[in-house]
Each structure stands twice: as C-alpha cells, then as structure tokens.
N, C-alpha and C. Protein backbone atom coordinates (compact mmCIF):
# COMPACT_ATOMS: atom_id res chain seq x y z
N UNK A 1 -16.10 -5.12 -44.65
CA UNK A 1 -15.48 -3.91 -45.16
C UNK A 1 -13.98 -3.96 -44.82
N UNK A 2 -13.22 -3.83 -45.83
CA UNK A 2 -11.71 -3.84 -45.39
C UNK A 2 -11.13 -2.68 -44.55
N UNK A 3 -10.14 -2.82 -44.03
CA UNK A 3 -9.61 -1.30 -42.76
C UNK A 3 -9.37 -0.54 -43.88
N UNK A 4 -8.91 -0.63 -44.95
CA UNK A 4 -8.64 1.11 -45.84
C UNK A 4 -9.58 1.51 -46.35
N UNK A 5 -10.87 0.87 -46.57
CA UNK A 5 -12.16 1.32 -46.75
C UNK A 5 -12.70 2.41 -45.44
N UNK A 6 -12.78 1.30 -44.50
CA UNK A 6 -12.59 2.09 -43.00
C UNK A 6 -12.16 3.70 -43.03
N UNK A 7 -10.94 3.34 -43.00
CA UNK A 7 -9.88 4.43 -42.52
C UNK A 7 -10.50 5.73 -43.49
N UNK A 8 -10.30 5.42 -44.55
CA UNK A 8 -11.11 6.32 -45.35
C UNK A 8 -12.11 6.96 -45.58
N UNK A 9 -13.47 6.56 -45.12
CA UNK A 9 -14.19 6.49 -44.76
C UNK A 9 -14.36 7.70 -43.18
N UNK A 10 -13.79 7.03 -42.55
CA UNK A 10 -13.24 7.68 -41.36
C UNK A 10 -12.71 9.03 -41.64
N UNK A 11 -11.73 9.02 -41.88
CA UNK A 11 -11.16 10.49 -42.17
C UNK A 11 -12.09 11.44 -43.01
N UNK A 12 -12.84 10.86 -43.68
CA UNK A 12 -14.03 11.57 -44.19
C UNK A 12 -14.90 12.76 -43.45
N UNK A 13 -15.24 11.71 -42.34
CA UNK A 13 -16.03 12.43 -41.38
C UNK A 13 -15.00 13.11 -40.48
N UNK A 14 -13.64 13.16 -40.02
CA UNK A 14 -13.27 13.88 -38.80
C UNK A 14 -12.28 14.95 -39.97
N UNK A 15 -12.31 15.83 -39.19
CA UNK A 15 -11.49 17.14 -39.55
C UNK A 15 -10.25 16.73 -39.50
N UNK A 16 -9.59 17.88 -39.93
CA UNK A 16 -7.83 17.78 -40.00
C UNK A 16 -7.74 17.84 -38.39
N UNK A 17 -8.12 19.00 -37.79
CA UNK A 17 -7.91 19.08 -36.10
C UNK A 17 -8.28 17.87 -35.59
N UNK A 18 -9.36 17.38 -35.48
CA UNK A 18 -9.49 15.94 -35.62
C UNK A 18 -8.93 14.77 -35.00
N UNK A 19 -8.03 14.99 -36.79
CA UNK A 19 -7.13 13.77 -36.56
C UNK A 19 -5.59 14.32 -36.15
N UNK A 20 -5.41 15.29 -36.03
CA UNK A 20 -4.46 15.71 -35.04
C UNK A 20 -4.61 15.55 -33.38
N UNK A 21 -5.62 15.39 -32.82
CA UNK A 21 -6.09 15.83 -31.75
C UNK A 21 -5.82 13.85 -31.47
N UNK A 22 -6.35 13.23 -32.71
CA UNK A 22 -6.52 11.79 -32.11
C UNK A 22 -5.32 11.67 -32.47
N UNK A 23 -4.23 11.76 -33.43
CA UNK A 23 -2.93 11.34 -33.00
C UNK A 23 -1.88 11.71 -31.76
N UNK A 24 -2.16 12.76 -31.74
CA UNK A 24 -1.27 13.06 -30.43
C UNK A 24 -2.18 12.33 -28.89
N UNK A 25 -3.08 12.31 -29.06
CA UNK A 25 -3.82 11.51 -28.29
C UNK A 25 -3.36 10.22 -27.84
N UNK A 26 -3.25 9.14 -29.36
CA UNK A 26 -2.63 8.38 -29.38
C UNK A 26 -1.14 7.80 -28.65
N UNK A 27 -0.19 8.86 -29.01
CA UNK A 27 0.95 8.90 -29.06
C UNK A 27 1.23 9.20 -27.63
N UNK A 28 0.31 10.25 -26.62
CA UNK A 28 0.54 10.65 -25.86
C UNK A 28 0.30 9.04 -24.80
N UNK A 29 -0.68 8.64 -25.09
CA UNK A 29 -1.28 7.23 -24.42
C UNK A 29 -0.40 6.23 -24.24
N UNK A 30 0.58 6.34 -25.11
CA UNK A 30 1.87 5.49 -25.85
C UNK A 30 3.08 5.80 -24.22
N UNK A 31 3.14 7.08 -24.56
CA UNK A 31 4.20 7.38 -23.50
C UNK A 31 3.68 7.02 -22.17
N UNK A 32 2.23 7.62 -21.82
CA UNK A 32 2.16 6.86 -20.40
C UNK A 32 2.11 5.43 -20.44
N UNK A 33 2.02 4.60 -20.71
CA UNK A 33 2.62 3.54 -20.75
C UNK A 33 3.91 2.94 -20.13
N UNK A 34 4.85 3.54 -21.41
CA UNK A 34 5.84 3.64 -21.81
C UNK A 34 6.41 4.28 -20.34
N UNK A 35 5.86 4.90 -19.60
CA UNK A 35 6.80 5.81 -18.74
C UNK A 35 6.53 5.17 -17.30
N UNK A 36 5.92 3.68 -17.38
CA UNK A 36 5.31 3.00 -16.00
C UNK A 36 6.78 2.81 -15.85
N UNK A 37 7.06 2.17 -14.70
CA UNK A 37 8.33 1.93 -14.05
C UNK A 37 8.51 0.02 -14.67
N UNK A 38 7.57 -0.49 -14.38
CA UNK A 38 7.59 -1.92 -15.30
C UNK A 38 7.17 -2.23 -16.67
N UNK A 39 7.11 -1.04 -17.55
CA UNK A 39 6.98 -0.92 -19.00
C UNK A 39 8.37 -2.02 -19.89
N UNK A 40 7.39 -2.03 -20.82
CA UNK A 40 8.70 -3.37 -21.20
C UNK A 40 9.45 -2.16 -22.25
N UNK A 41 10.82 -2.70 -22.52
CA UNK A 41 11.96 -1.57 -23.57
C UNK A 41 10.74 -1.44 -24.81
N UNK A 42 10.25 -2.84 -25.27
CA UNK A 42 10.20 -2.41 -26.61
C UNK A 42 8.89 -1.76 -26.48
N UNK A 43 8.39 -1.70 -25.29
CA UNK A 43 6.97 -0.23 -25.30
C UNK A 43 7.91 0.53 -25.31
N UNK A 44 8.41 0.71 -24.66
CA UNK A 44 9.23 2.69 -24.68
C UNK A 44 9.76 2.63 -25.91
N UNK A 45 10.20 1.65 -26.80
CA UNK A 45 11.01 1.95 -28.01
C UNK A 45 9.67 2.27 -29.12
N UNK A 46 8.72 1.58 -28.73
CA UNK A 46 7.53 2.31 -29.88
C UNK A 46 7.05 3.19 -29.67
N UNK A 47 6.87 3.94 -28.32
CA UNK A 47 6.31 5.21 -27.93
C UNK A 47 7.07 6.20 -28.24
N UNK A 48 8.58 6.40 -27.88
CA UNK A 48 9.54 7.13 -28.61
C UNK A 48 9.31 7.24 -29.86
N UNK A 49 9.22 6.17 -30.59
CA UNK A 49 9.46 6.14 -32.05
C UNK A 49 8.27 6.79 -32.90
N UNK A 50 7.65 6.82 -32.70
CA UNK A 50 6.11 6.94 -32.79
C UNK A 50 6.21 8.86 -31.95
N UNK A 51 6.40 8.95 -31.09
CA UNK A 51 6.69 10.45 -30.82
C UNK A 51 7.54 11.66 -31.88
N UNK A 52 8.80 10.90 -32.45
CA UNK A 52 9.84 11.14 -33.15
C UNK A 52 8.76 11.28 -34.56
N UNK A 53 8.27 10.52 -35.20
CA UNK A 53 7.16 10.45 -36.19
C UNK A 53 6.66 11.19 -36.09
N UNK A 54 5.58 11.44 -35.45
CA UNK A 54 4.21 12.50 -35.05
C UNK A 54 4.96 13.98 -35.04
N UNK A 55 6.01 14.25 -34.44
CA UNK A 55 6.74 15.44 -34.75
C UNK A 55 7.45 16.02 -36.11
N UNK A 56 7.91 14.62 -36.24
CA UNK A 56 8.12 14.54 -37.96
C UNK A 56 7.51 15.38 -38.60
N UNK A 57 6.19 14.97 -38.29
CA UNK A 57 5.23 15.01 -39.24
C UNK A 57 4.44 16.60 -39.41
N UNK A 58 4.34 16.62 -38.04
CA UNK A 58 4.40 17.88 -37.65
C UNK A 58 5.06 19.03 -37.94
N UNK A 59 6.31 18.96 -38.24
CA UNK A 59 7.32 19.83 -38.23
C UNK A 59 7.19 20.18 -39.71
N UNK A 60 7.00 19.18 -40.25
CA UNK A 60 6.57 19.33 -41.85
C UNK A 60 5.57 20.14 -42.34
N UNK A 61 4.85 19.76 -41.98
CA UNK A 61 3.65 20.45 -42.22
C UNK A 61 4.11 22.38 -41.79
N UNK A 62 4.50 22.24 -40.57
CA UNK A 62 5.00 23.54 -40.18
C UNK A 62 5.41 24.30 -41.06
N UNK A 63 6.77 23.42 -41.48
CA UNK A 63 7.88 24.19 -42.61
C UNK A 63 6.89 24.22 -43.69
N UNK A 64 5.69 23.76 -44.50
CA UNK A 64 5.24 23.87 -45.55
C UNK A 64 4.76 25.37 -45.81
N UNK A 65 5.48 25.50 -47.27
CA UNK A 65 5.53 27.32 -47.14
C UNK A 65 3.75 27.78 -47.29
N UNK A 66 3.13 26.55 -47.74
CA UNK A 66 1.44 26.71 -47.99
C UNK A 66 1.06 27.04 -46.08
N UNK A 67 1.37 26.64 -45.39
CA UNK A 67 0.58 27.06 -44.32
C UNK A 67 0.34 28.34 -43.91
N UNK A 68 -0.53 29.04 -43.52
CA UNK A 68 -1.01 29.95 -43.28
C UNK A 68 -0.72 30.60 -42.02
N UNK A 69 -0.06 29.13 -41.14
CA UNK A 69 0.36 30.35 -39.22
C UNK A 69 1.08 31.03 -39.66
N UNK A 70 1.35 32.25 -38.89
CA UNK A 70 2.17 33.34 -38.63
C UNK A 70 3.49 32.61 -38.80
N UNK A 71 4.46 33.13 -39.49
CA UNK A 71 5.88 32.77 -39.01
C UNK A 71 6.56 33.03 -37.96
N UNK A 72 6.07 32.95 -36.83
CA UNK A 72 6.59 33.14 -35.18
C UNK A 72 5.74 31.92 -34.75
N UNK A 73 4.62 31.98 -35.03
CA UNK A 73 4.17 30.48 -34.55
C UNK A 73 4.40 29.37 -34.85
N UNK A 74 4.54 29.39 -36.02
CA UNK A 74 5.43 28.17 -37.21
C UNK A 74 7.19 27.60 -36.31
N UNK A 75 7.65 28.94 -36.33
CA UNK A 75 8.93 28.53 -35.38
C UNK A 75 9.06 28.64 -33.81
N UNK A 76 8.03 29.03 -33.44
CA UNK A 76 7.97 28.23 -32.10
C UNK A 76 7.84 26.92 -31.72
N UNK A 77 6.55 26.17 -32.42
CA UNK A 77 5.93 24.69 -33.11
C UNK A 77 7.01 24.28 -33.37
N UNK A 78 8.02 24.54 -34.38
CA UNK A 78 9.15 23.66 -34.85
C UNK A 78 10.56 24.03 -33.94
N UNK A 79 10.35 24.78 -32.93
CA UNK A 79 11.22 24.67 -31.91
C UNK A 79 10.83 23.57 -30.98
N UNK A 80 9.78 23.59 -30.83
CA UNK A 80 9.01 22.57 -29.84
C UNK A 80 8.95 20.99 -30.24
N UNK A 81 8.75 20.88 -31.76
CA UNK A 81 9.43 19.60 -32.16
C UNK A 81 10.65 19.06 -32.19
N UNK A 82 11.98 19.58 -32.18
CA UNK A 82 13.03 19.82 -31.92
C UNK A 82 13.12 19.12 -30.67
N UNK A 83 12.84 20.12 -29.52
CA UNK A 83 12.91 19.37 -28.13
C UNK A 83 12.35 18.04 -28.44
N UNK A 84 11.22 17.52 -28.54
CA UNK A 84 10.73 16.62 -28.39
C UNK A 84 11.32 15.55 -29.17
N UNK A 85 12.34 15.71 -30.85
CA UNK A 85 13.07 15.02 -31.02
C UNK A 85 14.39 14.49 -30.25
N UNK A 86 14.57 15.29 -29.69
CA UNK A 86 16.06 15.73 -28.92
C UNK A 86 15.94 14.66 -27.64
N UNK A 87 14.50 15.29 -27.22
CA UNK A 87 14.14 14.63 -25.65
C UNK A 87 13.69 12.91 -25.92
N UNK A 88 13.02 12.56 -27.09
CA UNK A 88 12.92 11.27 -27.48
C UNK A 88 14.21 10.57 -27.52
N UNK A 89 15.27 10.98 -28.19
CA UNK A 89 16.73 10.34 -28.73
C UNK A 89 17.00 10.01 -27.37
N UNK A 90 17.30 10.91 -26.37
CA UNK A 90 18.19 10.96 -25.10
C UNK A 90 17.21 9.90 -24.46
N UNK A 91 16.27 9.84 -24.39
CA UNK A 91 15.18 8.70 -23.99
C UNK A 91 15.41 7.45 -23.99
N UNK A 92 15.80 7.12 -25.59
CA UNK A 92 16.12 5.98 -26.09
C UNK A 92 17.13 5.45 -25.72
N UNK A 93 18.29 5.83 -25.26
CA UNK A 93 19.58 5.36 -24.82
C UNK A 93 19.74 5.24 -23.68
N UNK A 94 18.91 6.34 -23.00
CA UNK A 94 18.67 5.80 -21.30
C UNK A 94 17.56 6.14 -20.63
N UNK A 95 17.40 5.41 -19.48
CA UNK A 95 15.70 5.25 -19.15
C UNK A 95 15.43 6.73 -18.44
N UNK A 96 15.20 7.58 -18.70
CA UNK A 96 14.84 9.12 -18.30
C UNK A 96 13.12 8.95 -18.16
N UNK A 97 12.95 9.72 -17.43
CA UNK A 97 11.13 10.24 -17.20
C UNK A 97 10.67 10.64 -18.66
N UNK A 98 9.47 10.75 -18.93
CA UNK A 98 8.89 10.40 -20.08
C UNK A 98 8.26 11.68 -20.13
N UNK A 99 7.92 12.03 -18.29
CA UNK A 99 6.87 13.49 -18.20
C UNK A 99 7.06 14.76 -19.06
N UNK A 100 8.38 15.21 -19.24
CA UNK A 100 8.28 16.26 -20.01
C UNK A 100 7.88 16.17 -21.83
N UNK A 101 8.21 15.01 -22.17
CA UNK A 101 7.33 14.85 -23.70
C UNK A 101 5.75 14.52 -23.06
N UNK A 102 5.81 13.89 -21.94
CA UNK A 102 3.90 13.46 -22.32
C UNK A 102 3.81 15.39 -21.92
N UNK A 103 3.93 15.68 -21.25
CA UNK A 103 3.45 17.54 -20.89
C UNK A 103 3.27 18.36 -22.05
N UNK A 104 4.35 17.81 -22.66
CA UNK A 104 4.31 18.97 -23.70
C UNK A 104 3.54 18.45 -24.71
N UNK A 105 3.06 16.93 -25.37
CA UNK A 105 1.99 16.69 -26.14
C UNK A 105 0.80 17.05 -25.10
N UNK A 106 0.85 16.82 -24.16
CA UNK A 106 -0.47 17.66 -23.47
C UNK A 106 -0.89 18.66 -23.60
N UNK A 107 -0.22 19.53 -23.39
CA UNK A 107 0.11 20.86 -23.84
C UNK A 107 -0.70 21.36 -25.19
N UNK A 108 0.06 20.62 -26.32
CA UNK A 108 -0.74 20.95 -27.81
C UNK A 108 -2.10 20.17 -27.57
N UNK A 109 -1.94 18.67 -27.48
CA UNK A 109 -3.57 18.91 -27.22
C UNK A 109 -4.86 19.79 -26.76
N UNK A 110 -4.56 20.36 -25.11
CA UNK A 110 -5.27 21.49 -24.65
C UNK A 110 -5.35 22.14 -25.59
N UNK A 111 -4.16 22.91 -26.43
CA UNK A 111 -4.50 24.66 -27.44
C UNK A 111 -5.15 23.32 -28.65
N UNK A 112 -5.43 22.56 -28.59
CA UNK A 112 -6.03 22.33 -30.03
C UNK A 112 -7.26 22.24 -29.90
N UNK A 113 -7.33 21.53 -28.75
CA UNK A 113 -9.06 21.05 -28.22
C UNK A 113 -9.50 22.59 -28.15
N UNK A 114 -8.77 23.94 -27.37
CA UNK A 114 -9.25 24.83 -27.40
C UNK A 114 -9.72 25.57 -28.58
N UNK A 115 -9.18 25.43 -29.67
CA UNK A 115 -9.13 26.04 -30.69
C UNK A 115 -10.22 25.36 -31.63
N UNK A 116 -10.55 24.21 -31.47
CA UNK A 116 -11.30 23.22 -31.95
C UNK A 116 -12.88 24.16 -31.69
N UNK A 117 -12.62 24.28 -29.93
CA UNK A 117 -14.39 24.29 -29.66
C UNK A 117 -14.68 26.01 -29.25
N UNK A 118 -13.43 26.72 -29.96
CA UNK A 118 -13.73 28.56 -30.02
C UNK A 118 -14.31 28.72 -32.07
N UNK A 119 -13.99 27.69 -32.46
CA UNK A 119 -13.85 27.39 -34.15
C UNK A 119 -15.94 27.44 -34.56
C-alpha cells in the first residue's frame, strides 16, 4: 500500500482534534529534542521551522471567517501564534531555551485533550 493511500486512509479514521492533537504532539517532540544542550543546529532548525508552520497553520484556520470560535478566542489563539512565531525567529538566530514554546504547545495540547474527552 503506498503512504498516500495510508495517510488517507488514516485521516479517515482520526478526527480533526485528532490530528491536531498529533501534530502539535509531533512538533512539540521536535522541540524537546531540539532544546537538549547537545542537539545538533539543524534539529533546532527543523523544530523551529516546523513550529513556525504548525502555527501557520493554525493561525489560518483561526482567521478563517467560517470558524465558529468566539471572536475573543480566535484572537487570543492568534495572539498566541504570534508569540510563538516571534519566539521561534529569535530562536533561530540565537541558541535561547526552547521551554517557553514547548509550554505553550503543551498548554494547547492539555485544553485540546480536554476538550476532546468532555466532547
């Protein structure tokens, strides 16, 4: 079976929360890594980059006028991606602690997982 059969397949069965829950998952896994003291640059340069993405992506979805959150939650979320773009960039140029982006994808994970298993 080829991986886009897979993948497809896959996404079939998991929810949108889901696969939110497993990307930031992902991403978050990325940074601890990324945030060991003997991590190599080009881990921290894909964990960043890949953080910067996932917020992207995020933020999008946010701004999409179809979504249904409240518009106070919408711009809190896209305040919070913001930092995390902001805090990725400054990352990239010099070796800073990683903890406050992995916290704060921690963070959304917990309210999602919560929201997942009150659903």
């Amino acid at each position: 079976m080829s991986y886009a059969a897979y993948a497809g397949a896959q996404s079939a069965i998991e929810s949108p929360r889901d696969l939110e829950i497993r990307a930031i998952s992902h991403i978050t896994s990325q940074l601890l890594d990324a945030n060991k003291p003997d991590a190599q640059p080009m881990t921290r340069i894909r964990a960043l980059n890949g953080n910067m993405r996932l917020w992207t992506l995020l933020m999008e979805y946010l701004a999409d006028p179809a979504n249904a959150l409240p518009a106070s939650v919408k711009a809190n979320y896209i305040s919070l991606g913001l930092f995390a773009h902001r805090t990725s960039m400054a990352a990239l140029s010099q070796r800073s602690d990683l903890s406050p982006l992995i916290r704060l994808n921690t963070d959304i994970l917990d309210a999602l997982d919560n929201q997942r298993r009150a659903a």
